[in-house]
N, C-alpha and C. Protein backbone atom coordinates (compact mmCIF):
# COMPACT_ATOMS: atom_id res chain seq x y z
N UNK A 1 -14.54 -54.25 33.04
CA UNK A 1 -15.31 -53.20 32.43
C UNK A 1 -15.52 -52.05 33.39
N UNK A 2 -15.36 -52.37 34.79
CA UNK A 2 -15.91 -51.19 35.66
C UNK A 2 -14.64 -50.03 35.73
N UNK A 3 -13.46 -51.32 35.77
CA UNK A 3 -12.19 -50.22 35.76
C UNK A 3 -12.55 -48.95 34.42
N UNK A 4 -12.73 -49.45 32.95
CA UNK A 4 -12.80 -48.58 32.36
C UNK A 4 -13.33 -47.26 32.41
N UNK A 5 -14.73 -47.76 33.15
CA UNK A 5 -15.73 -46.22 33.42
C UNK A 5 -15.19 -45.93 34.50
N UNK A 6 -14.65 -46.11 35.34
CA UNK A 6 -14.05 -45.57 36.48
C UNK A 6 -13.05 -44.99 35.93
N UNK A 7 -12.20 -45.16 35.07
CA UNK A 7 -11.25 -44.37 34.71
C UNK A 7 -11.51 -43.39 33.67
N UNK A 8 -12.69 -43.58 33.07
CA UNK A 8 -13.37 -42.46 31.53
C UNK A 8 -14.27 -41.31 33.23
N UNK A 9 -14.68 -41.88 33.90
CA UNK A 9 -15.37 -40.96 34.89
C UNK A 9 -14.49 -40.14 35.96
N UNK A 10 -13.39 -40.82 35.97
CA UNK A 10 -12.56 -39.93 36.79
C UNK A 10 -11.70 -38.90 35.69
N UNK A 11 -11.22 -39.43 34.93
CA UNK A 11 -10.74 -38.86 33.87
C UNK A 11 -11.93 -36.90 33.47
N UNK A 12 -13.43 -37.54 33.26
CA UNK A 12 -13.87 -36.61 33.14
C UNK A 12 -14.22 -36.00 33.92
N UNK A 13 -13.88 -35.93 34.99
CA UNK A 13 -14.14 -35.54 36.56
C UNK A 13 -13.15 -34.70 36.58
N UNK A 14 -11.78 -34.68 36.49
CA UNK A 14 -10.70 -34.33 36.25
C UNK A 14 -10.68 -32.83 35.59
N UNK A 15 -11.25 -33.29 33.98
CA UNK A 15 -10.77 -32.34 33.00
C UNK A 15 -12.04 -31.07 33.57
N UNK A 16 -12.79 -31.63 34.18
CA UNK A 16 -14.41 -30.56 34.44
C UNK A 16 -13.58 -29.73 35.29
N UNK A 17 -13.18 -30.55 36.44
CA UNK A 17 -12.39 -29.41 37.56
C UNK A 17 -10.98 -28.82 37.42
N UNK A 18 -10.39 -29.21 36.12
CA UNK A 18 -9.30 -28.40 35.70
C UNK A 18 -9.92 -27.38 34.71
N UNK A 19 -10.83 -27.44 34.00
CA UNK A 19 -11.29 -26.07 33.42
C UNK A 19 -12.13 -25.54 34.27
N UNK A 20 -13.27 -25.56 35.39
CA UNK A 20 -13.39 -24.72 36.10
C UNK A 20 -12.62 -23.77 36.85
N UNK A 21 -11.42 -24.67 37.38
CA UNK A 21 -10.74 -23.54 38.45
C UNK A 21 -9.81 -22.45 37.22
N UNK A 22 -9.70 -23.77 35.84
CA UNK A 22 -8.83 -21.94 34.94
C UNK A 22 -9.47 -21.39 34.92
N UNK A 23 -11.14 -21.34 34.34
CA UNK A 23 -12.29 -20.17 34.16
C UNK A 23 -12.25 -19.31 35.20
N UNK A 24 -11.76 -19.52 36.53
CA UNK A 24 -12.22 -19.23 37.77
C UNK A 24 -10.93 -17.84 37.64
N UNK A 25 -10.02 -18.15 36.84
CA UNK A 25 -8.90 -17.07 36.68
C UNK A 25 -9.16 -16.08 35.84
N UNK A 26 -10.56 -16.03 35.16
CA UNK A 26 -11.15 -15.13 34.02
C UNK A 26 -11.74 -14.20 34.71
N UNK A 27 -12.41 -14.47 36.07
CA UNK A 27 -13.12 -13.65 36.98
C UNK A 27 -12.17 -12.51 37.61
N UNK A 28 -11.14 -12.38 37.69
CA UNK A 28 -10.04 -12.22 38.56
C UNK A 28 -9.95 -10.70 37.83
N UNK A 29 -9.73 -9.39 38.45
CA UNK A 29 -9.30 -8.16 37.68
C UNK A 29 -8.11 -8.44 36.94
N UNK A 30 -7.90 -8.10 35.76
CA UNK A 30 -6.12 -7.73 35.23
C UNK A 30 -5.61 -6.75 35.79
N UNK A 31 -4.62 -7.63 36.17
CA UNK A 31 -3.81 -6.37 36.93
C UNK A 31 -2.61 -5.63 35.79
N UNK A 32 -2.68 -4.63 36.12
CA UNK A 32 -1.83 -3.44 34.99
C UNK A 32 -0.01 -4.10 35.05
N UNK A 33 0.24 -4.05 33.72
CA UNK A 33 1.85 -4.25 34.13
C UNK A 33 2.22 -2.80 32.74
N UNK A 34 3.47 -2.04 33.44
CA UNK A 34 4.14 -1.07 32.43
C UNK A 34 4.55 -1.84 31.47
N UNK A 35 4.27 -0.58 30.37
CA UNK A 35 4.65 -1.34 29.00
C UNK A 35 6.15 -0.53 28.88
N UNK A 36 6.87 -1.19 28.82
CA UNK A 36 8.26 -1.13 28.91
C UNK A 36 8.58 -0.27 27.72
N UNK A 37 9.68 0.72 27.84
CA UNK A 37 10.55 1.47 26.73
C UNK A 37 10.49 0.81 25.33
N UNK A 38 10.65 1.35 23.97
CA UNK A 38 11.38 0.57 22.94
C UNK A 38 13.11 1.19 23.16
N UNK A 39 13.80 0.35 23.25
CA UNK A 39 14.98 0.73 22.96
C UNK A 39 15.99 1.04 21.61
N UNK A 40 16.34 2.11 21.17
CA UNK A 40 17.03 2.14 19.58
C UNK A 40 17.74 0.26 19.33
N UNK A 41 17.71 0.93 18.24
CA UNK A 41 18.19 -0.34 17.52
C UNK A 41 19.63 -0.54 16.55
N UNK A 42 20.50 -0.90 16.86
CA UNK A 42 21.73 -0.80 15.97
C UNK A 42 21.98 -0.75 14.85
N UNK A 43 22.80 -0.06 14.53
CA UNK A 43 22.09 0.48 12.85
C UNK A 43 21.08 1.47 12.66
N UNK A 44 20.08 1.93 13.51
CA UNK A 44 18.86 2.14 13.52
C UNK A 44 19.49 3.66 12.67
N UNK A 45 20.16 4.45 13.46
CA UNK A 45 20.40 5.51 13.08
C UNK A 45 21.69 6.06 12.03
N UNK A 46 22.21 5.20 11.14
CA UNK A 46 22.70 4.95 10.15
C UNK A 46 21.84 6.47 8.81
N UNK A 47 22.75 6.87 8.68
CA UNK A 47 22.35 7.45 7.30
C UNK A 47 21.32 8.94 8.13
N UNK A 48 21.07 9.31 9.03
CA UNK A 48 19.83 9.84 9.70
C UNK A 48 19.90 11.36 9.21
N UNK A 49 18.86 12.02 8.77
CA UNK A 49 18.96 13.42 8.48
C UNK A 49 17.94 14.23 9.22
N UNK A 50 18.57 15.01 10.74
CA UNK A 50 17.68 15.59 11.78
C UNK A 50 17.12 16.65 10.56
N UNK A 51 15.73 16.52 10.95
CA UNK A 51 15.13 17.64 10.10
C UNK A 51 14.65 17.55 8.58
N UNK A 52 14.38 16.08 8.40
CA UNK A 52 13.69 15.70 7.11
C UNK A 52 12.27 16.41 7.46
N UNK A 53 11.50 16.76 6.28
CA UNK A 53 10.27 17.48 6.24
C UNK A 53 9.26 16.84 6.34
N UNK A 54 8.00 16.95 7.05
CA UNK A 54 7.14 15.96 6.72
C UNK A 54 6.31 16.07 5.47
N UNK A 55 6.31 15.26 4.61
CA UNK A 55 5.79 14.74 3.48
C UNK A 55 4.58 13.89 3.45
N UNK A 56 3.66 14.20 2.00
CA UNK A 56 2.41 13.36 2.09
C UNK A 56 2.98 12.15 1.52
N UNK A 57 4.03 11.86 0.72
CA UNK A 57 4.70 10.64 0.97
C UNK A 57 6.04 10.55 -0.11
N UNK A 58 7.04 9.88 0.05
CA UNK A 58 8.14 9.88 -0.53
C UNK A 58 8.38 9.46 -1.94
N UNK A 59 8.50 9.98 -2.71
CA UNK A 59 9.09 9.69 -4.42
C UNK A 59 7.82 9.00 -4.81
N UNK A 60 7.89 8.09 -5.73
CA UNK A 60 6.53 7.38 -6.48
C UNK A 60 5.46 6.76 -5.89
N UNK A 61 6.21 5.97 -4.17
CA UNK A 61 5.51 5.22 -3.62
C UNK A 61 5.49 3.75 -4.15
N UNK A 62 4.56 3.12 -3.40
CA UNK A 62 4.26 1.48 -3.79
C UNK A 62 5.09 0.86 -2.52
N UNK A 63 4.94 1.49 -1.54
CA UNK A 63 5.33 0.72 -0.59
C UNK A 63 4.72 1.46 0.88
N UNK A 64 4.15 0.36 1.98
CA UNK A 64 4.20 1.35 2.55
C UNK A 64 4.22 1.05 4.77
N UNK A 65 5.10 2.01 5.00
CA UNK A 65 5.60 1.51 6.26
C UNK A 65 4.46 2.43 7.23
N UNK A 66 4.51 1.70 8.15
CA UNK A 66 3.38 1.74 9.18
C UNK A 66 3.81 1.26 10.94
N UNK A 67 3.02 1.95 11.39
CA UNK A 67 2.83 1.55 12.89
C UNK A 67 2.22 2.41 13.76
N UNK A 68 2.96 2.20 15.52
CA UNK A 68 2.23 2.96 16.13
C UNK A 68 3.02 3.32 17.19
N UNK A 69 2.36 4.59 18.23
CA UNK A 69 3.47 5.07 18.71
C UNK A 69 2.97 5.61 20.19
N UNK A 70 3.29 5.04 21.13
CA UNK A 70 2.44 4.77 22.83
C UNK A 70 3.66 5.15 23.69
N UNK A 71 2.83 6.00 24.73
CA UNK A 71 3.46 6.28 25.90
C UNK A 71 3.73 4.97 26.80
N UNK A 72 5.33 4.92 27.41
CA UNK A 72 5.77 3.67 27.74
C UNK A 72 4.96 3.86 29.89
N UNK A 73 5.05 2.97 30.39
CA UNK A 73 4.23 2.47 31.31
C UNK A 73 2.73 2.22 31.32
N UNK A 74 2.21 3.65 30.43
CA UNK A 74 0.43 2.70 30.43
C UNK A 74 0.36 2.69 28.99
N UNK A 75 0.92 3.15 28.31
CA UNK A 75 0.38 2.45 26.85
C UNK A 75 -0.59 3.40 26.06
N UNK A 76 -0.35 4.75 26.84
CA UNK A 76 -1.56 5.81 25.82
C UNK A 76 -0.80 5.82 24.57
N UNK A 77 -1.87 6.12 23.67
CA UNK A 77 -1.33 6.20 22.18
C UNK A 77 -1.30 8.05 22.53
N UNK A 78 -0.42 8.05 21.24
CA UNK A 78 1.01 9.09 21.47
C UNK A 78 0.47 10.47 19.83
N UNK A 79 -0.67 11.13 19.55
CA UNK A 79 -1.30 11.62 18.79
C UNK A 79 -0.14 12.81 18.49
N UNK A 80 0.09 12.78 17.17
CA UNK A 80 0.93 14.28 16.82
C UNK A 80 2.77 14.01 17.16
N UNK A 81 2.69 13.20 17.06
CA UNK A 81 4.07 12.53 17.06
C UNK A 81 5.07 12.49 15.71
N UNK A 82 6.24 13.17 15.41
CA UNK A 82 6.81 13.04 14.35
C UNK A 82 7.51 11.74 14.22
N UNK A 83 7.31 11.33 13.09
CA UNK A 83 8.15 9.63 12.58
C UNK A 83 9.15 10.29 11.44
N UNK A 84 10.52 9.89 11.54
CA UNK A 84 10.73 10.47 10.50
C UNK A 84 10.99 8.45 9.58
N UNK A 85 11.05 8.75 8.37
CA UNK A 85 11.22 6.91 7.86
C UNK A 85 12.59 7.32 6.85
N UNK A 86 13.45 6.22 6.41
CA UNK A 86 14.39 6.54 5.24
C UNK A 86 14.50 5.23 4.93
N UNK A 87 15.14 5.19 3.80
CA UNK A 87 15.26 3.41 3.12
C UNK A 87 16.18 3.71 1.92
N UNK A 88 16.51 2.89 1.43
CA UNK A 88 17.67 2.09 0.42
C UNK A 88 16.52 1.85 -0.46
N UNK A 89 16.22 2.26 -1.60
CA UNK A 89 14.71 1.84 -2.06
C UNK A 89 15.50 1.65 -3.87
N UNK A 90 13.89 1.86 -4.52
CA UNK A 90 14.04 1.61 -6.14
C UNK A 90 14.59 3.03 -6.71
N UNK A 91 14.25 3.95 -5.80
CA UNK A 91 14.25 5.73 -6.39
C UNK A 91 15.74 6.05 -5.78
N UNK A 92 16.56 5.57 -4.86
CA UNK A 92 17.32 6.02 -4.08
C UNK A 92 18.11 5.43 -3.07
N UNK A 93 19.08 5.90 -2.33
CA UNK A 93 20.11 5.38 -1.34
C UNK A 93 19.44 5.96 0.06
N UNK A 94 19.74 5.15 0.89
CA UNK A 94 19.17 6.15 1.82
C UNK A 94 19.94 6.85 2.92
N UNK A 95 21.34 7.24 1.95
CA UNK A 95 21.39 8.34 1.94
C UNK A 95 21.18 9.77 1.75
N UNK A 96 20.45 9.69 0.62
CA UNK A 96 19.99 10.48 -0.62
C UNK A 96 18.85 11.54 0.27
N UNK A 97 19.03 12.81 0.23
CA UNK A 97 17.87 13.79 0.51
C UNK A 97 16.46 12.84 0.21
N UNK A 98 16.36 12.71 -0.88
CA UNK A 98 14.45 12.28 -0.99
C UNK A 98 14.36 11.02 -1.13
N UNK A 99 15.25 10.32 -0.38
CA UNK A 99 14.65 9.11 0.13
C UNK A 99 14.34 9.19 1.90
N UNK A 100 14.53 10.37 2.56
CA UNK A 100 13.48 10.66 3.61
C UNK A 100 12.59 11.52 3.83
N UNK A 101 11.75 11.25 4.63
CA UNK A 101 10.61 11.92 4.53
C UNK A 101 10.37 11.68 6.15
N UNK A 102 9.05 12.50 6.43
CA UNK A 102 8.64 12.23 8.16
C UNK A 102 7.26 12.30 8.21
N UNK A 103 6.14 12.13 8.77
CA UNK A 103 4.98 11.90 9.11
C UNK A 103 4.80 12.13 10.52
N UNK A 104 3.36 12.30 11.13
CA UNK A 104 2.72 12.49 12.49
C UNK A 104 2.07 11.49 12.57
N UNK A 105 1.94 11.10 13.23
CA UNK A 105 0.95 10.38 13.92
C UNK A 105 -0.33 11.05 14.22
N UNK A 106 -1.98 9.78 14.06
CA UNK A 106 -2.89 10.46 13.93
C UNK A 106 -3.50 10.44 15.83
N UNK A 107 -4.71 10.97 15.80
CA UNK A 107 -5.43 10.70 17.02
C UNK A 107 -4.95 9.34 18.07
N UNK A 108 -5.07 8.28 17.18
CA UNK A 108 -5.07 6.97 18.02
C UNK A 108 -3.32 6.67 18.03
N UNK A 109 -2.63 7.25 17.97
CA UNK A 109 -1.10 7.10 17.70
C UNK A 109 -0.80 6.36 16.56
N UNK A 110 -0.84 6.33 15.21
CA UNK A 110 -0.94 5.30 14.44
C UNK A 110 -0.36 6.21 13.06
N UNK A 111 0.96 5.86 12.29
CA UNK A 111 1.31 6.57 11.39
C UNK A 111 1.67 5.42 9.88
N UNK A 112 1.78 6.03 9.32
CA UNK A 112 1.64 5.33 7.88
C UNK A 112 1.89 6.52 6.38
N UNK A 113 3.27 6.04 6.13
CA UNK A 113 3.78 6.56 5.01
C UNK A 113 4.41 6.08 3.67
N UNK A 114 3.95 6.32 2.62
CA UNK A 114 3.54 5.69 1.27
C UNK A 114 5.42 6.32 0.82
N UNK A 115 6.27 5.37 0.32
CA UNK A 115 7.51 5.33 -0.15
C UNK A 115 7.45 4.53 -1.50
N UNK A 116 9.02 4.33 -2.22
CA UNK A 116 9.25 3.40 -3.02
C UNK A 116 9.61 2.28 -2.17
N UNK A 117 9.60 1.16 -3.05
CA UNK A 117 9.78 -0.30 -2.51
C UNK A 117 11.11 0.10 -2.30
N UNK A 118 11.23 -0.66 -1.17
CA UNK A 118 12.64 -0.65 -0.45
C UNK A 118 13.52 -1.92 -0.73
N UNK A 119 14.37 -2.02 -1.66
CA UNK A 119 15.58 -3.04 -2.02
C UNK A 119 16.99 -3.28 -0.70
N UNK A 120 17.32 -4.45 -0.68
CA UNK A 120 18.16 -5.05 -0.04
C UNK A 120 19.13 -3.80 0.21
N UNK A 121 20.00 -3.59 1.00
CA UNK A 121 21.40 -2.63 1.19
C UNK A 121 22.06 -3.88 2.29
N UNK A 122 23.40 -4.15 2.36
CA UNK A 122 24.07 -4.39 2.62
C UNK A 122 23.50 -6.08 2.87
N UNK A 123 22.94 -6.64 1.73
CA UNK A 123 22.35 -8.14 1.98
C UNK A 123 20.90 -8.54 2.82
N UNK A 124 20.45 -7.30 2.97
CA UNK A 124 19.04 -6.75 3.91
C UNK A 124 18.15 -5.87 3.27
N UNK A 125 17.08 -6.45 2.80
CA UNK A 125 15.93 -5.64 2.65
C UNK A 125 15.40 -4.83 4.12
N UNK A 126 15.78 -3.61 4.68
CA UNK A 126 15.60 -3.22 5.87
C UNK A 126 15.37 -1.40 5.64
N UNK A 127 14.04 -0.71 6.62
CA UNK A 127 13.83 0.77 6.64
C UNK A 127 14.48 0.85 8.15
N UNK A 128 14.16 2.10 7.85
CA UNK A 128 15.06 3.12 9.04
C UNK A 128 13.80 3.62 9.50
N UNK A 129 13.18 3.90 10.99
CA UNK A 129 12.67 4.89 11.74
C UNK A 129 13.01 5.74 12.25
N UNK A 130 12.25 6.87 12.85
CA UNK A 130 13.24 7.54 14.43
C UNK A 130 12.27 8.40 14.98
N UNK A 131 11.72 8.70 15.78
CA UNK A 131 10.94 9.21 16.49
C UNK A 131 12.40 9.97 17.10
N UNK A 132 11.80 11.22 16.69
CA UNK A 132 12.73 12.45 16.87
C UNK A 132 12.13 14.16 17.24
N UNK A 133 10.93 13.84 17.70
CA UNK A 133 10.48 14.94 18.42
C UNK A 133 10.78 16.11 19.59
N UNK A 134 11.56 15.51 20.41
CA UNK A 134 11.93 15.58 21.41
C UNK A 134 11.20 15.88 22.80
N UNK A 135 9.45 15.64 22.87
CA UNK A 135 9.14 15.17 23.75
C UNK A 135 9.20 14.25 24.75
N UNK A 136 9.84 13.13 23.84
CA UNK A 136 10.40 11.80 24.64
C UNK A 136 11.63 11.39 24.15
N UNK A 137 12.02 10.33 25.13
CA UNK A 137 13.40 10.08 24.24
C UNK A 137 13.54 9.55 22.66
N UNK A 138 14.81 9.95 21.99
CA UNK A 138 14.90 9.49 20.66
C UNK A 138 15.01 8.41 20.29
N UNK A 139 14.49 7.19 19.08
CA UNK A 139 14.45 6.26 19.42
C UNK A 139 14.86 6.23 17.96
N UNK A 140 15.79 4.96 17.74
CA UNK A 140 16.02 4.81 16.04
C UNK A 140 15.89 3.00 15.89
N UNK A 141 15.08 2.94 15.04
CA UNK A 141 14.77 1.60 14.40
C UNK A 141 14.88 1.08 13.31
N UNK A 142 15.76 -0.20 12.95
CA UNK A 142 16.11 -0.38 11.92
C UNK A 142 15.33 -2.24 11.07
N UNK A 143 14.20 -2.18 11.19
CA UNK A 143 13.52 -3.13 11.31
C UNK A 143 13.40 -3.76 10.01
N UNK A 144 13.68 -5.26 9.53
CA UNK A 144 14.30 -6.32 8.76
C UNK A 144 13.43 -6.73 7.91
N UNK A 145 12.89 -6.78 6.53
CA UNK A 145 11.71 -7.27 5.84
C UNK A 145 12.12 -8.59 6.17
N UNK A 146 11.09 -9.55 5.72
CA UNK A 146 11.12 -11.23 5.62
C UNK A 146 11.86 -11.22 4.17
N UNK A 147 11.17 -10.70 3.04
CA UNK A 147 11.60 -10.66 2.20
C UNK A 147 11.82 -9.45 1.14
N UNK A 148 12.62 -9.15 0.24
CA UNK A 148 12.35 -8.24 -0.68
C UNK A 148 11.09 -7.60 -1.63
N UNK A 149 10.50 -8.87 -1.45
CA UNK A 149 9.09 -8.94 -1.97
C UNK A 149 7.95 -8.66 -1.28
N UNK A 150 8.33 -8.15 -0.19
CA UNK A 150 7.62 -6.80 0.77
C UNK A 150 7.43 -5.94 0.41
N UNK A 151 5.96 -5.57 0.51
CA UNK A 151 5.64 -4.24 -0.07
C UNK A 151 4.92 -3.45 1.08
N UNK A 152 5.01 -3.41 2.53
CA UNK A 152 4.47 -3.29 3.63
C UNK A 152 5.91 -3.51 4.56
N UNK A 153 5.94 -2.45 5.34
CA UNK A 153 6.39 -3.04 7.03
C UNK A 153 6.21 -2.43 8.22
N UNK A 154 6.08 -3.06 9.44
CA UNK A 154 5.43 -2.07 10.03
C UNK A 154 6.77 -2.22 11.63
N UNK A 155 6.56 -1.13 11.80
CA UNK A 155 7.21 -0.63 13.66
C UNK A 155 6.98 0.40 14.45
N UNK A 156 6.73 -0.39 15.89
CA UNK A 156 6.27 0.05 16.43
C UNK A 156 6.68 0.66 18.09
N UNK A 157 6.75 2.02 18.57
CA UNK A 157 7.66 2.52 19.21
C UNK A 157 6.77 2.94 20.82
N UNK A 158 7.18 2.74 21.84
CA UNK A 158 6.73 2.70 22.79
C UNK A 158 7.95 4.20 23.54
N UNK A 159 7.67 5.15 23.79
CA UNK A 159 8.05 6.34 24.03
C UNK A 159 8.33 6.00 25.44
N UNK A 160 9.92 7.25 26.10
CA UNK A 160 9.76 7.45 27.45
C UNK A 160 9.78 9.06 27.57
N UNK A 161 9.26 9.42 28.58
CA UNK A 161 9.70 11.27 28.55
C UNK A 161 11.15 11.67 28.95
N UNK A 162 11.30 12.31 28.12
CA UNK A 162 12.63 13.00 28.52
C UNK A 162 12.78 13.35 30.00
């Protein structure tokens, strides 16, 4: 019987001084690490029309793509930033003039633009981004729904300066 509590007491002896010394890593400053580039994406820039207008939002809507948009090493959010978005949708190809549209980004870097639902193209329910301002480098994103039955998607772009 003594072995047991000797082993339930060392045991809890154990787990006390393995969560103290992690807690002991909570005290510790965070140290800063750069938030790394987004890099374009293949495909990303497929179909792209420099100079879509910015719009309060594209054709009927019922869908709607979102994200955010930060300076790469510290991570400031990126205010007044053009997004331009395009998609393969219910209204259109996205090829098609008015299936793009572009948006800014608000104060906190954060943009969000109301489209038609975006349907499969080439076996892929997938939108198009591009941060095309030319404050920083150009970035094109071509980011994958889970399913067709997405009515939301969101991406998100981490800027470098030209």
């Amino acid at each position: 019987m003594t072995n047991v509590l000797h082993d339930r007491r060392t045991l809890l002896l154990s787990g006390a001084a393995l969560i103290l010394s992690g807690a002991s890593g909570l005290l510790r400053p965070a140290s800063a690490q750069a938030l790394a580039a987004t890099p374009s994406m293949r495909g990303g820039a497929n179909n792209y029309r420099p100079g879509a207008p910015v719009v309060a939002r594209i054709g009927g809507g019922g869908f709607w793509m979102s994200g955010t948009v930060r300076r790469a090493g510290d991570g400031m959010p990126l205010a007044g930033q053009r997004i331009q978005i395009w998609a393969h949708t219910t209204e259109g190809h996205e090829r098609d003039p008015q299936s793009h549209g572009a948006t800014l980004t608000d104060a906190n870097g954060v943009f969000r633009l109301e489209m038609p639902q975006i349907v499969p193209a080439f076996g892929q329910p997938h939108g198009h981004l591009a941060y095309d301002s030319g404050e920083f480098e150009t970035v094109f994103l071509r980011p994958v729904m889970k399913s067709a039955r997405d009515t939301a998607l969101e991406a998100h772009f981490v800027l470098s300066p030209v």
